[in-house]
Protein backbone atom coordinates (compact mmCIF):
# COMPACT_ATOMS: atom_id res chain seq x y z
CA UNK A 1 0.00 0.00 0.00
CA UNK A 2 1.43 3.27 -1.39
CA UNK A 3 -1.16 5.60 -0.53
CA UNK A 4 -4.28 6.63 1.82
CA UNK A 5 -7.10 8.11 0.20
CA UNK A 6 -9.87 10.42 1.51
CA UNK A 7 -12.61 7.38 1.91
CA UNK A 8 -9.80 5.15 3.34
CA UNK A 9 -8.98 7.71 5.52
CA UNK A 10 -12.49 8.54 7.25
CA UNK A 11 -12.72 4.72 7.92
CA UNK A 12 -9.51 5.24 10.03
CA UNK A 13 -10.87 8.14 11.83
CA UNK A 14 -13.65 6.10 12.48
CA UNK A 15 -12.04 3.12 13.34
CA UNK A 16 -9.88 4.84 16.06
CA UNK A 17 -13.10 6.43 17.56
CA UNK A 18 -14.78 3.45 18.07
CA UNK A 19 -12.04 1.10 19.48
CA UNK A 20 -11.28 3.81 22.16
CA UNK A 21 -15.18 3.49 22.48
CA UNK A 22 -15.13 0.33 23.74
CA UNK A 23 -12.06 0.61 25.74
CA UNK A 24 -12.79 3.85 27.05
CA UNK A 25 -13.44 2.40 30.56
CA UNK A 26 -9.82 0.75 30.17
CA UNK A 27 -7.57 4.11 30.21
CA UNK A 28 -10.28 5.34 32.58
CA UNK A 29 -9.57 2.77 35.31
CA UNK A 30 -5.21 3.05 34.83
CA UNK A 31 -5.63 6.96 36.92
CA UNK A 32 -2.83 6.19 39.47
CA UNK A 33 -5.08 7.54 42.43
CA UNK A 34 -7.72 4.41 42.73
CA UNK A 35 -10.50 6.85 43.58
CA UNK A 36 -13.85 6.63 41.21
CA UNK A 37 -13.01 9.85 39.30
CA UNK A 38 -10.60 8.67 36.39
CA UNK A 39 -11.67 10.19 33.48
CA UNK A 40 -8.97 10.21 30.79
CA UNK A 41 -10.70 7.77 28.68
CA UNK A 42 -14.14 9.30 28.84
CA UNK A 43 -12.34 12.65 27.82
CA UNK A 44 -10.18 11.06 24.99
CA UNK A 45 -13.39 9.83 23.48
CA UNK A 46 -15.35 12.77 23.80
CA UNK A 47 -12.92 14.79 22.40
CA UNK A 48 -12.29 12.33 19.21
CA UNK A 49 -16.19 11.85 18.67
CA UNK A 50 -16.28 15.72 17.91
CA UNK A 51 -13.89 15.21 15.74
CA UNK A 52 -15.35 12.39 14.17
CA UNK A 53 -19.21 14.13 14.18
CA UNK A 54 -17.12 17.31 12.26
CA UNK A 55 -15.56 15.13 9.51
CA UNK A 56 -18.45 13.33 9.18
CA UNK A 57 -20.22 16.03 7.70
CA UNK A 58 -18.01 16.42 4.95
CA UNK A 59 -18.17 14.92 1.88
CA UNK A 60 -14.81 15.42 -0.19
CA UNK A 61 -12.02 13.90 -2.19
CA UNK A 62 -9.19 15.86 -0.32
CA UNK A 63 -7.64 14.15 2.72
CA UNK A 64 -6.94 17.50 3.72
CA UNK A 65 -10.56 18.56 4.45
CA UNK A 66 -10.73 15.64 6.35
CA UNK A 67 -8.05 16.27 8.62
CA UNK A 68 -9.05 20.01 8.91
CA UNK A 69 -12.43 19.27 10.03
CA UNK A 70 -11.06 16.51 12.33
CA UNK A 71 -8.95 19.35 13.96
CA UNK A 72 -11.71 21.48 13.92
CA UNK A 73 -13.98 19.44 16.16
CA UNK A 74 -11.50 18.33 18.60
CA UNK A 75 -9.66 21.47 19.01
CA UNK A 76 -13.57 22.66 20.32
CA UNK A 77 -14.51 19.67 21.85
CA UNK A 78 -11.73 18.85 23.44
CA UNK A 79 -12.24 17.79 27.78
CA UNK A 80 -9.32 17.63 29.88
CA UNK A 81 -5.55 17.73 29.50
CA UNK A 82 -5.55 14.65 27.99
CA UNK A 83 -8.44 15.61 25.08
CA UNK A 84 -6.58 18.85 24.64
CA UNK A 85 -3.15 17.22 23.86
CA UNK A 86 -5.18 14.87 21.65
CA UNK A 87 -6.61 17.92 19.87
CA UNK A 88 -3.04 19.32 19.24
CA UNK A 89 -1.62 15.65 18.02
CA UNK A 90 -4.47 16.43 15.61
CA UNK A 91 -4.07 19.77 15.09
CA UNK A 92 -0.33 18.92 13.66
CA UNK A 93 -2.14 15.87 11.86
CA UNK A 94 -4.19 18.97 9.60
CA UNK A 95 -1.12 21.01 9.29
CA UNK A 96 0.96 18.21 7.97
CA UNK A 97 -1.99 17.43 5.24
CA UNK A 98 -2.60 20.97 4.55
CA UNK A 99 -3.38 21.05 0.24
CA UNK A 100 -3.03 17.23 0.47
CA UNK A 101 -5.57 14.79 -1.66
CA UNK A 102 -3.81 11.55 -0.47
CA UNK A 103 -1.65 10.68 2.06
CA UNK A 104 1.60 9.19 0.55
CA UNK A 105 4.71 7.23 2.22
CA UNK A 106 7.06 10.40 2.76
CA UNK A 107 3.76 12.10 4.61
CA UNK A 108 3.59 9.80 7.52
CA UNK A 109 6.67 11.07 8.58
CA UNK A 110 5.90 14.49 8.31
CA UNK A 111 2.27 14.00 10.11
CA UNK A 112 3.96 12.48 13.39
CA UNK A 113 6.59 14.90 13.46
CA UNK A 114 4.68 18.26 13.16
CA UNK A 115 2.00 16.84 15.43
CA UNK A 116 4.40 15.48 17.67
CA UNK A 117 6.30 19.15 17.66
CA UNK A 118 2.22 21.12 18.13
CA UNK A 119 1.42 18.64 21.00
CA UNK A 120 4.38 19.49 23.09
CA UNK A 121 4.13 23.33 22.64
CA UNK A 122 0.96 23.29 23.92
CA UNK A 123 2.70 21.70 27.08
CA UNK A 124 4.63 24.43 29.32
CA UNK A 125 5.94 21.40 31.45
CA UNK A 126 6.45 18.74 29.47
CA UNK A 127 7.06 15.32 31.56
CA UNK A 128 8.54 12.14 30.42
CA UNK A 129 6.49 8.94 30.62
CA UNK A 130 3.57 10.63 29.51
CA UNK A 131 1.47 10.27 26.44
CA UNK A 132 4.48 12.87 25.20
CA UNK A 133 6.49 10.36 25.29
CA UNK A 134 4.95 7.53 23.48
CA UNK A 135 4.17 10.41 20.50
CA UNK A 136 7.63 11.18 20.81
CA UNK A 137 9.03 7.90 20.04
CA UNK A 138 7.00 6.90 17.52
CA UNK A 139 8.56 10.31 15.52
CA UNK A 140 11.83 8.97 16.34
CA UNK A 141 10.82 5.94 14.72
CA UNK A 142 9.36 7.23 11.84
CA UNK A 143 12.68 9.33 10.96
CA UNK A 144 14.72 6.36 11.78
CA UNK A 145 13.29 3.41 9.42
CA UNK A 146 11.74 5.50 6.45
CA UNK A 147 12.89 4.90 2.98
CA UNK A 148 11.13 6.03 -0.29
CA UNK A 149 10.24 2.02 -0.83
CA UNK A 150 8.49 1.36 2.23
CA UNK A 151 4.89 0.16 1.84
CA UNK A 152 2.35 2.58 4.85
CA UNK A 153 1.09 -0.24 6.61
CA UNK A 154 4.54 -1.76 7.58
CA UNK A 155 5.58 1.93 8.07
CA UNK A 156 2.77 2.11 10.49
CA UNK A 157 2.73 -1.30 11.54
CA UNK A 158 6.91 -0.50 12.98
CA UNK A 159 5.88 3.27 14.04
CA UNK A 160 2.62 1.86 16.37
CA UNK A 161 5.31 -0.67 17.73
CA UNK A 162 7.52 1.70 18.71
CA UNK A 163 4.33 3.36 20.57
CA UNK A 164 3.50 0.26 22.07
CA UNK A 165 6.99 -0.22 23.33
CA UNK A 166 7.28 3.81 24.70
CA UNK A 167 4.05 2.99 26.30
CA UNK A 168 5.13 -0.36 28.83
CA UNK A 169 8.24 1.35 29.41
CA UNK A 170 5.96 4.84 31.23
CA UNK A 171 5.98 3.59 34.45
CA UNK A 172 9.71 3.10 34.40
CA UNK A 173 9.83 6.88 33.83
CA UNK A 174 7.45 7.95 36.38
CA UNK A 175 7.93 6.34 39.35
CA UNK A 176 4.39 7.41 40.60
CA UNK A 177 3.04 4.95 37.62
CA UNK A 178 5.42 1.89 38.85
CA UNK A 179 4.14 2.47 42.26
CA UNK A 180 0.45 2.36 41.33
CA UNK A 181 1.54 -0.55 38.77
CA UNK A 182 -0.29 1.20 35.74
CA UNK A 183 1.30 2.97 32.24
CA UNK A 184 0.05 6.23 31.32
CA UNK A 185 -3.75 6.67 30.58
CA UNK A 186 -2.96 9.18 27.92
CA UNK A 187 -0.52 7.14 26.41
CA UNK A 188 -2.92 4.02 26.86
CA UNK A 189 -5.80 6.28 25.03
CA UNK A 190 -3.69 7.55 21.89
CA UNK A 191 -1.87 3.81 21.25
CA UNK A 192 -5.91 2.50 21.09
CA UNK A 193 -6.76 5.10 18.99
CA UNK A 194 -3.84 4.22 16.38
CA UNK A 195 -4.94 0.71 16.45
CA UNK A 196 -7.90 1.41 15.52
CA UNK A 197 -6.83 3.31 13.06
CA UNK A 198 -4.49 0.60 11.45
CA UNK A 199 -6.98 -2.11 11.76
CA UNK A 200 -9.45 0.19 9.97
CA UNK A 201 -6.71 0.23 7.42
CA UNK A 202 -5.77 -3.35 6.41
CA UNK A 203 -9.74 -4.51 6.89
CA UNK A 204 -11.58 -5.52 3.78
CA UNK A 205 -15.02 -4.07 4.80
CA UNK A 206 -16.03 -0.18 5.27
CA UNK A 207 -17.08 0.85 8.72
CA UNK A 208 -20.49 2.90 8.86
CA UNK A 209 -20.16 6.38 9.63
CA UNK A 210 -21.25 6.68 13.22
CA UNK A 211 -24.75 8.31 13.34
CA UNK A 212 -25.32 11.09 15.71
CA UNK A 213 -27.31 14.35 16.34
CA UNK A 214 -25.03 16.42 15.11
CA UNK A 215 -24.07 14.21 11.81
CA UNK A 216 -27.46 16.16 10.31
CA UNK A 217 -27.30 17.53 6.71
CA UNK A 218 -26.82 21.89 6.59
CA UNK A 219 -29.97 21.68 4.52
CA UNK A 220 -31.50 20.67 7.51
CA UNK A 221 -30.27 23.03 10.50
CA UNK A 222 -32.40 25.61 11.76
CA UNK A 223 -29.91 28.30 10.32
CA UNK A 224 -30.25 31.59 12.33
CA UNK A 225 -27.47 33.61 11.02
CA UNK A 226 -26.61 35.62 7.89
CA UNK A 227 -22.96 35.99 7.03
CA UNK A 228 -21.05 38.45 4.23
CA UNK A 229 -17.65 37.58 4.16
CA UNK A 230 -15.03 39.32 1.40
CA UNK A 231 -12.07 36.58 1.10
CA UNK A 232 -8.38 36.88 -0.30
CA UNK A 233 -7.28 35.46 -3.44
CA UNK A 234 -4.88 33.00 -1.81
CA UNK A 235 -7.68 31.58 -0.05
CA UNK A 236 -11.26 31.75 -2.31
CA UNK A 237 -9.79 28.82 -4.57
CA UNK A 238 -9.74 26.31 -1.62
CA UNK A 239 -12.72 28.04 0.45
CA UNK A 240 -15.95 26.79 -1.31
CA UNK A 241 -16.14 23.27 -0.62
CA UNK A 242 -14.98 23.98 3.12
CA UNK A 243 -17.61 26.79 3.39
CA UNK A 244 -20.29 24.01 1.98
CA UNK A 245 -20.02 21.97 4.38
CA UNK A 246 -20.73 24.29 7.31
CA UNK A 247 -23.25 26.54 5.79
CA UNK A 248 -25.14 27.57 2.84
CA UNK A 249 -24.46 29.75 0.24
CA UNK A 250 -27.19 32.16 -1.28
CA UNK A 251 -25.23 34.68 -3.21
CA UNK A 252 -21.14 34.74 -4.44
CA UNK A 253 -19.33 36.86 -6.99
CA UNK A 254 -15.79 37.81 -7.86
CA UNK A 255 -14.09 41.94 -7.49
CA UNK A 256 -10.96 42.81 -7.96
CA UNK A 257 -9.60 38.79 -7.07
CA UNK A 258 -11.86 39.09 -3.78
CA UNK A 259 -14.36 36.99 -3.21
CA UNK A 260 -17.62 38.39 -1.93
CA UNK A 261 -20.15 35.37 -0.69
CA UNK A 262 -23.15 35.81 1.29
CA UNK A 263 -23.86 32.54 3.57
CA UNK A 264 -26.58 31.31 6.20
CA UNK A 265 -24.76 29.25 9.09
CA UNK A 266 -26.18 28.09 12.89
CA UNK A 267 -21.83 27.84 13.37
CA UNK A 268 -20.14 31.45 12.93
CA UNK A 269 -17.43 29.88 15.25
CA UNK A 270 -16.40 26.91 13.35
CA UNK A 271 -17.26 28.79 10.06
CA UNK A 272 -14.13 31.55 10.87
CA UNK A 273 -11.98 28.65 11.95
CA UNK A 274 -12.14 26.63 8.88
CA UNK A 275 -11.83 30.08 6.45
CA UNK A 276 -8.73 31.37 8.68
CA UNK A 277 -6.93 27.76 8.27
CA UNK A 278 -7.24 28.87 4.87
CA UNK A 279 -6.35 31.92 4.17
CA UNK A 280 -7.03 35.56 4.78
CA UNK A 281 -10.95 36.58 5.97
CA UNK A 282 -10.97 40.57 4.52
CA UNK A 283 -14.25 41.11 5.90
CA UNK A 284 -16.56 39.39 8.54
CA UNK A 285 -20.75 41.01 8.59
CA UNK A 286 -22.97 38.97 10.85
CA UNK A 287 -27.10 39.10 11.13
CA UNK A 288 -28.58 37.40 13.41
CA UNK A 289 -32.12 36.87 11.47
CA UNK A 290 -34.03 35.85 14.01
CA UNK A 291 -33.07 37.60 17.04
CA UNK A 292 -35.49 39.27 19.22
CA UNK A 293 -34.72 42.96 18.30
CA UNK A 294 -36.40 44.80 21.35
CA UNK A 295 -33.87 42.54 23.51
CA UNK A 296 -30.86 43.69 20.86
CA UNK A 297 -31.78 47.19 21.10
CA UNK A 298 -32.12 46.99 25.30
CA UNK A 299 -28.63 44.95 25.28
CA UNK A 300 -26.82 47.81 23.39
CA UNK A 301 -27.93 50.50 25.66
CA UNK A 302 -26.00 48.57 28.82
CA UNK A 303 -21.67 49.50 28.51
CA UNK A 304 -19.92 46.59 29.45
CA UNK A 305 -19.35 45.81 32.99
CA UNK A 306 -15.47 45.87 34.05
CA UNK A 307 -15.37 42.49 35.19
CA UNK A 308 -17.18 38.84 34.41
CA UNK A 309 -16.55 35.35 36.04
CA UNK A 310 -16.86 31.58 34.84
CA UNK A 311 -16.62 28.90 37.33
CA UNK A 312 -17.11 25.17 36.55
CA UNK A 313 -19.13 23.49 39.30
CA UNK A 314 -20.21 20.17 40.28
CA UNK A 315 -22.64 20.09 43.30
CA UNK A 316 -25.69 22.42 44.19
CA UNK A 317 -24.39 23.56 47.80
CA UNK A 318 -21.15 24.67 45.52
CA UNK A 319 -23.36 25.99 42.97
CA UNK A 320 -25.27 28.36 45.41
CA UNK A 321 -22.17 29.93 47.00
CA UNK A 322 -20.94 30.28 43.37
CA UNK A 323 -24.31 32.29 42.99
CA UNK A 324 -23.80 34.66 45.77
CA UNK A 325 -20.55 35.86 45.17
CA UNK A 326 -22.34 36.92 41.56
CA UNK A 327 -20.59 34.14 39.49
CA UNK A 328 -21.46 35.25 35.72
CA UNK A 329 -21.51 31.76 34.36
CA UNK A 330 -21.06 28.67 36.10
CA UNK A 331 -20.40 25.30 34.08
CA UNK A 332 -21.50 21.74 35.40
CA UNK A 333 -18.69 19.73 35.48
CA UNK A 334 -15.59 18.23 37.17
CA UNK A 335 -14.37 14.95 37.32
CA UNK A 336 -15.83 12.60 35.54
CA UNK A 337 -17.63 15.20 33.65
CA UNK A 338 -14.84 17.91 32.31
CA UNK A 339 -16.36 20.41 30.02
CA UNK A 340 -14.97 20.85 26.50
CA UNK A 341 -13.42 23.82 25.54
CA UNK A 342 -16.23 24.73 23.44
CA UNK A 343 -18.58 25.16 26.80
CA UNK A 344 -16.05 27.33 28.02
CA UNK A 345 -15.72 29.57 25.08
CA UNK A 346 -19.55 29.31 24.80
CA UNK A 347 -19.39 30.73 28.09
CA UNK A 348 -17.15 33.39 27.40
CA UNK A 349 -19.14 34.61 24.55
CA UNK A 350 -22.11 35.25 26.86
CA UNK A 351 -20.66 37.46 29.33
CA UNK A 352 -20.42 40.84 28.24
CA UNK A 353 -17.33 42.11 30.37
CA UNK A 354 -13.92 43.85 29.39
CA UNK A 355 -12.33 41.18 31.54
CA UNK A 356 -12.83 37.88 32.48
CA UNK A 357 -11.62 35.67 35.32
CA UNK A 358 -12.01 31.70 34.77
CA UNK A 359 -12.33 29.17 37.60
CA UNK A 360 -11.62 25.41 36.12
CA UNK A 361 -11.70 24.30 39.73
CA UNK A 362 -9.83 21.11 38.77
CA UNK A 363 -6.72 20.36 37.49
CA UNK A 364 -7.89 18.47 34.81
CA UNK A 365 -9.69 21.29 33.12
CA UNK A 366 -7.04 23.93 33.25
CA UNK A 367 -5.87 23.33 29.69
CA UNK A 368 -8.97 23.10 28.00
CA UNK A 369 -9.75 26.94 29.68
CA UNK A 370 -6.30 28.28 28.53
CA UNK A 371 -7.86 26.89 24.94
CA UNK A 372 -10.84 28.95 25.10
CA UNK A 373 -9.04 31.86 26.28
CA UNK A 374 -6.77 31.16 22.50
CA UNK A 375 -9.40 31.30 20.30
CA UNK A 376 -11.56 34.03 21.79
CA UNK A 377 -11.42 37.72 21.10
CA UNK A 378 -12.26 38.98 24.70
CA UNK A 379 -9.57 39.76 27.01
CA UNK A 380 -10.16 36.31 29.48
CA UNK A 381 -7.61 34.68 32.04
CA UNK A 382 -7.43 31.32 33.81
CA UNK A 383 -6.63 31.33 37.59
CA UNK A 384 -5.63 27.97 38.08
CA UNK A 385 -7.86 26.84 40.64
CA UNK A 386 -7.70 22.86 41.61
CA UNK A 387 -10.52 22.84 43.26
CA UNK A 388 -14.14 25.05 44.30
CA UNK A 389 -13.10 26.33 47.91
CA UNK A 390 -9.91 27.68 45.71
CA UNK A 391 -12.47 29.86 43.65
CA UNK A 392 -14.52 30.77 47.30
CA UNK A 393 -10.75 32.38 48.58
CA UNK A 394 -10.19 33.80 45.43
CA UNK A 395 -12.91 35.89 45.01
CA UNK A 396 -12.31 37.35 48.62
CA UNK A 397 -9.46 38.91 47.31
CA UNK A 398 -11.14 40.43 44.30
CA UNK A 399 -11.47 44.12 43.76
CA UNK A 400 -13.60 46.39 41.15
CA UNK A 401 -11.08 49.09 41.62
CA UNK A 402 -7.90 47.09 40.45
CA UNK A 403 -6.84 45.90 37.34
CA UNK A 404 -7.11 42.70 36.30
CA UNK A 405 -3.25 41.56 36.72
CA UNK A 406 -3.31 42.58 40.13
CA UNK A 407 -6.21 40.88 40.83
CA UNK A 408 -4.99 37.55 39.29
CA UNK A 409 -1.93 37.99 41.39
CA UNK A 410 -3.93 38.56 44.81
CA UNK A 411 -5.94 35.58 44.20
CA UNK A 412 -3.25 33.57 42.68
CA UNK A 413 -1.55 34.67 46.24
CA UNK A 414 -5.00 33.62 47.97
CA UNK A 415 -4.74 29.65 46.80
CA UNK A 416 -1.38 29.36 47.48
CA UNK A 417 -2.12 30.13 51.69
CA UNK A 418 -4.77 27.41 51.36
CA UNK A 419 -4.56 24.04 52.43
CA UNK A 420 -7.70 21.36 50.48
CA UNK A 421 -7.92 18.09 52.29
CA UNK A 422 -10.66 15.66 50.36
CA UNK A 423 -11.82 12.35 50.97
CA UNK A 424 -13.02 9.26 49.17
CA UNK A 425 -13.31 5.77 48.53
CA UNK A 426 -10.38 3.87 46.88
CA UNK A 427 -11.63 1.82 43.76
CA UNK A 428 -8.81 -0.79 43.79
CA UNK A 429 -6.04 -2.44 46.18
CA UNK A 430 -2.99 -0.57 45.03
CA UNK A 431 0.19 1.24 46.53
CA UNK A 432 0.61 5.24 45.86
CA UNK A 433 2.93 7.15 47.70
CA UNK A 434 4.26 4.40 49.93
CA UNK A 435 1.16 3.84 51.22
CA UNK A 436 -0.47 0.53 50.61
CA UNK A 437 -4.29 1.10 49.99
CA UNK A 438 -6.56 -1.40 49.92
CA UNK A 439 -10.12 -1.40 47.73
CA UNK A 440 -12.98 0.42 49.82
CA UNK A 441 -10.05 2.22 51.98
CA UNK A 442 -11.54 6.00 52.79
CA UNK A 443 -8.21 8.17 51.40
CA UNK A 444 -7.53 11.13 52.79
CA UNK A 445 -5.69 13.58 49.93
CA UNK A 446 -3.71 16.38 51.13
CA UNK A 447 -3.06 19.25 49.11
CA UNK A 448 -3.21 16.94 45.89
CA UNK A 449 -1.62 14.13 47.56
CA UNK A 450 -2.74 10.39 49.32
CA UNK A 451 -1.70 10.53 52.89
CA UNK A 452 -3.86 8.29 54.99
CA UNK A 453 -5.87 4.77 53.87
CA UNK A 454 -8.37 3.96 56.49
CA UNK A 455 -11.08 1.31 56.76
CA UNK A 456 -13.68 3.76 58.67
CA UNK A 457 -14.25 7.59 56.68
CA UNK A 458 -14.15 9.40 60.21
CA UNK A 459 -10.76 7.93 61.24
CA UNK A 460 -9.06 8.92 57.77
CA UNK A 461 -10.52 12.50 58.18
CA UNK A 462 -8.72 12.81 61.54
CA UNK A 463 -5.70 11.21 60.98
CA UNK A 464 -5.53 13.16 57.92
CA UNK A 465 -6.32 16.70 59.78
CA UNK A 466 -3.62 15.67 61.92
CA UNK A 467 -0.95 15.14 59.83
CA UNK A 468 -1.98 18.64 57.96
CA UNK A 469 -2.43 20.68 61.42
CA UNK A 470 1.46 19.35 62.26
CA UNK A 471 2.53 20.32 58.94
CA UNK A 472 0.91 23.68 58.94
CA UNK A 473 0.96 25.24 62.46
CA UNK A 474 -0.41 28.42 61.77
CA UNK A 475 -3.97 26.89 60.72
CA UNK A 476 -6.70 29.02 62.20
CA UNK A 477 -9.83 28.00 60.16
CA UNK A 478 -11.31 24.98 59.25
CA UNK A 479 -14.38 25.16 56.42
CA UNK A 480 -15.87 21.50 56.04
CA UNK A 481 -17.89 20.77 52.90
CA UNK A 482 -19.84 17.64 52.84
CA UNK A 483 -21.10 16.30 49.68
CA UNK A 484 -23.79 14.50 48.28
CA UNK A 485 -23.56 11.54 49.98
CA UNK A 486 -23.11 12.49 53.19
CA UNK A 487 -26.24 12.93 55.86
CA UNK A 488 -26.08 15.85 57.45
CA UNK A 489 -26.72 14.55 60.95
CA UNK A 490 -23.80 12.61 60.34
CA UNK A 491 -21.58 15.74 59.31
CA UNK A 492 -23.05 17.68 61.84
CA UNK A 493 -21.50 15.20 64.65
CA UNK A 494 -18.13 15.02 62.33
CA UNK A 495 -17.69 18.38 62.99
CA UNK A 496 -18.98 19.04 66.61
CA UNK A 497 -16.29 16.08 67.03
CA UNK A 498 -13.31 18.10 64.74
CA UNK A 499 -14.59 21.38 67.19
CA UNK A 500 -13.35 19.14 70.08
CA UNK A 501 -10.23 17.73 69.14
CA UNK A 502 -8.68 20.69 67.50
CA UNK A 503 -10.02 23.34 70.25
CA UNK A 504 -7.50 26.34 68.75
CA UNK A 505 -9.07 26.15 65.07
CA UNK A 506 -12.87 28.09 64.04
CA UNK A 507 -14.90 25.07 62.94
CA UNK A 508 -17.47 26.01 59.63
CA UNK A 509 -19.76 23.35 57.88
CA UNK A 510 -21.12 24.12 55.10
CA UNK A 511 -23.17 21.92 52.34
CA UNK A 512 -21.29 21.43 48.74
CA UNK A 513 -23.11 18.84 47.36
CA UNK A 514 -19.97 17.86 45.20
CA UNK A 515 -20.22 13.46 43.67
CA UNK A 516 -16.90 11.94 44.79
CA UNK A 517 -15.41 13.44 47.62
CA UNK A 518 -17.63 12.63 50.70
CA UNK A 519 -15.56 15.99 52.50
CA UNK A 520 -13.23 18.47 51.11
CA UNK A 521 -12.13 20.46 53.87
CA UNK A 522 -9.80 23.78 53.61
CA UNK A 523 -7.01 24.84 56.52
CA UNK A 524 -6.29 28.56 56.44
């Protein structure tokens, strides 16, 4: 085999989608900490099915297309740090194919190099052992072995080996993943998806398109918006089979080597996306056609306010305080559920503020709000909050009257006093940390980290206090937040019996609601 063609090509895309499908709950279950929020696998796949959904909807000869609206959907849809990697990987995948109708032998060394080289940039940190890793050994590979004579599925057969390979050796590289005798979920997620990928590859029957909601014809959507764009000449040429597949054209002409084309879309967004991979947009005009106009004309009259805020939430106690401390737009999610960077631009786009402060409240979502804040035009920044009480200190330290790098830096300032102790229930027997945990254990995490393995909940919150009240002596306020399922007779006594032991410390309870954690506690 010599070359990949468009068709051949989709079935791949497909083909990797629905093998990490199946095995989604696979990477999800190889998080090192064994408690029941592992979520790399649910985000992998949720970020590749937008992909898949966006190329779907295209029907071309170009492989290029392809890969651009693959990038397109995942770059949006991508959930977590692993999905947002996984969107880069692609997003080198598109450049590498840019003007490309097939995929040839000397390609599939440029595609893993430039999307190896996009992935790690959008890394500050980069840390070996990590789905980095395995991408970056498989571009070694592929420099290493090519020649002009070798066939693409032994190329790719030798490069996903080398993955493979990369991939058992992870937890030799991160001693945290030897310890909790796993390899890296990421890694795990992208070697599935190139599997599935290959095996779509050498099979000798064509894999259905996956059917979904959003998989419906543009003759079909609801459209709601009237565009006039004015393109350059280095980008009309290539622009009219892209711009028919996201919208519909009513009117085009040529002026001067500009193109002038007048378009109804329900997707402005991924509409300017797709043209500016292309080339040069001259001119954007926008009608909404069927907005409310009294609401329009009551909108305009109100400036913008100085400051907005986004928050992602998970749990209605959280939600409420969110509320009071007038929280523009809060997003449901956390682990288990990380919203896609497309919910957090979404939410961006609705608050009308010169500034904008984002909460991701969890560690896995920080990357996918640094995204958002990429690709939108408003002047937005992430304080990297790890968890909800982070964003409750935070926005203490806020004020009107400052400007917006000051407050980041009294907030950032804020989190780094506090102390976040959280418990939960251990999912597997396993060792993290030195400490050998056993399935059902109540874990007590401290500051991000597993410090006590109980059999009873109560015990590991006090041991756990302990250990954080010798470790910080200057600890003057405790806040507990129970969650969902917790009674609150039985937090009630928890903390009447916390008030007791540690007599020096202000005691607070307050209801968070939050799945997972039975407590999270702060120390300030």
């Amino acid at each position: 085999m010599r070359e990949i063609d468009a068709n051949k090509l989709q079935q791949m895309i497909v083909g990797a989608y629905e093998l990490l499908n199946e095995n989604k709950e696979l990477v999800n279950e190889l998080n090192v900490f064994p408690v029941p929020d592992g979520d790399t696998g649910t985000n992998m796949t949720m970020t590749m099915r937008s992909g898949v959904d966006r190329a779907n909807e295209i029907n071309t000869n170009n492989v290029a297309d392809i890969t651009k609206a693959l990038s397109q959907g995942t770059l949006m849809g991508a959930r977590g740090n692993s999905g947002v990697i996984l969107s880069q990987l692609v997003r080198g995948l598109s450049k590498a194919t840019k003007d490309k109708t097939l995929i040839k032998v000397s390609d599939i060394k440029e595609i893993f190099n430039l999307a190896n080289k996009t992935a790690y940039k959008a890394v500050m940190k980069p840390t070996e052992g990590t789905i980095l890793t395995v991408s970056q050994k498989m571009t070694d590979k592929a420099s290493e072995i090519y020649t002009d004579e070798i066939e693409i599925d032994k190329y790719l057969y030798e490069i996903i080996s080398a993955g493979q390979i990369a991939l058992d050796n992870t937890p030799n590289q991160l001693p945290v993943l030897k310890e909790a005798g796993v390899v890296d979920s990421g890694g795990q997620g992208l070697m599935i998806l190139l599997k599935g990928a290959f095996a779509a590859l050498n099979s000798d029957y064509q894999i259905e398109n996956i059917k979904s909601e959003s998989n419906k014809k543009t003759d079909d959507l609801p459209y709601t918006l009237k565009a006039e764009l004015a393109l350059s000449e280095d980008s009309y040429q290539k622009s009219i089979d892209s711009i028919k597949s996201m919208a519909e054209i009513i009117d085009q002409s040529y002026e001067e080597n500009i193109l002038k084309i007048k378009v109804r879309t329900d997707s402005a967004v991924g509409l300017i996306q797709m043209l500016s991979v292309d080339g040069i947009i001259l001119k954007l005009d926008l009608e909404n056609t069927k907005a409310d106009l009294s609401l329009i004309e009551k909108a305009s009259e109100k400036p913008l306010k100085k400051y907005g805020f986004i928050a992602v939430s998970r749990g209605e106690g959280y939600d409420a305080i969110l509320k009071s401390m007038e929280i523009d737009e809060i997003i449901s999610g956390g682990q288990t559920m990380n919203p896609s960077t497309e919910d957090i631009y979404n939410s961006l786009d609705r608050i009308k503020a010169e500034n904008i402060i984002i909460f991701p409240n969890n560690k896995n979502i920080i990357m996918s709000a640094k995204q958002a804040c990429q690709i939108t035009d408003k002047n937005a920044v992430v304080v990297e909050t790890r968890s909800i009480p982070e964003t409750f200190s935070a926005m203490l330290e806020f004020d009107e009257d400052s400007d917006i790098n000051e407050n980041v830096k009294n907030m950032n300032q804020a989190i780094k006093d506090l102390h976040i102790a959280e418990f939960s229930i251990s999912i597997r027997d396993t060792s993290v940390g030195g400490i050998e945990i056993k399935k059902d254990d109540y874990l007590g995490i401290l500051d991000g980290k597993i410090v006590k393995s109980e059999r009873k909940l109560e015990v590991s919150v006090i041991e756990t206090l302990n250990k954080a009240i010798e470790e910080y002596d200057d600890i003057s306020l405790m806040t507990i937040y129970y969650g969902k399922d917790i009674d609150k007779k039985d937090a009630n006594n928890l903390a009447k019996k916390l008030e007791k032991k540690f007599k020096d410390i202000d005691t607070e309870l307050i209801y968070g609601g939050q799945p997972v954690y039975y407590y999270t506690i702060t120390l300030e």
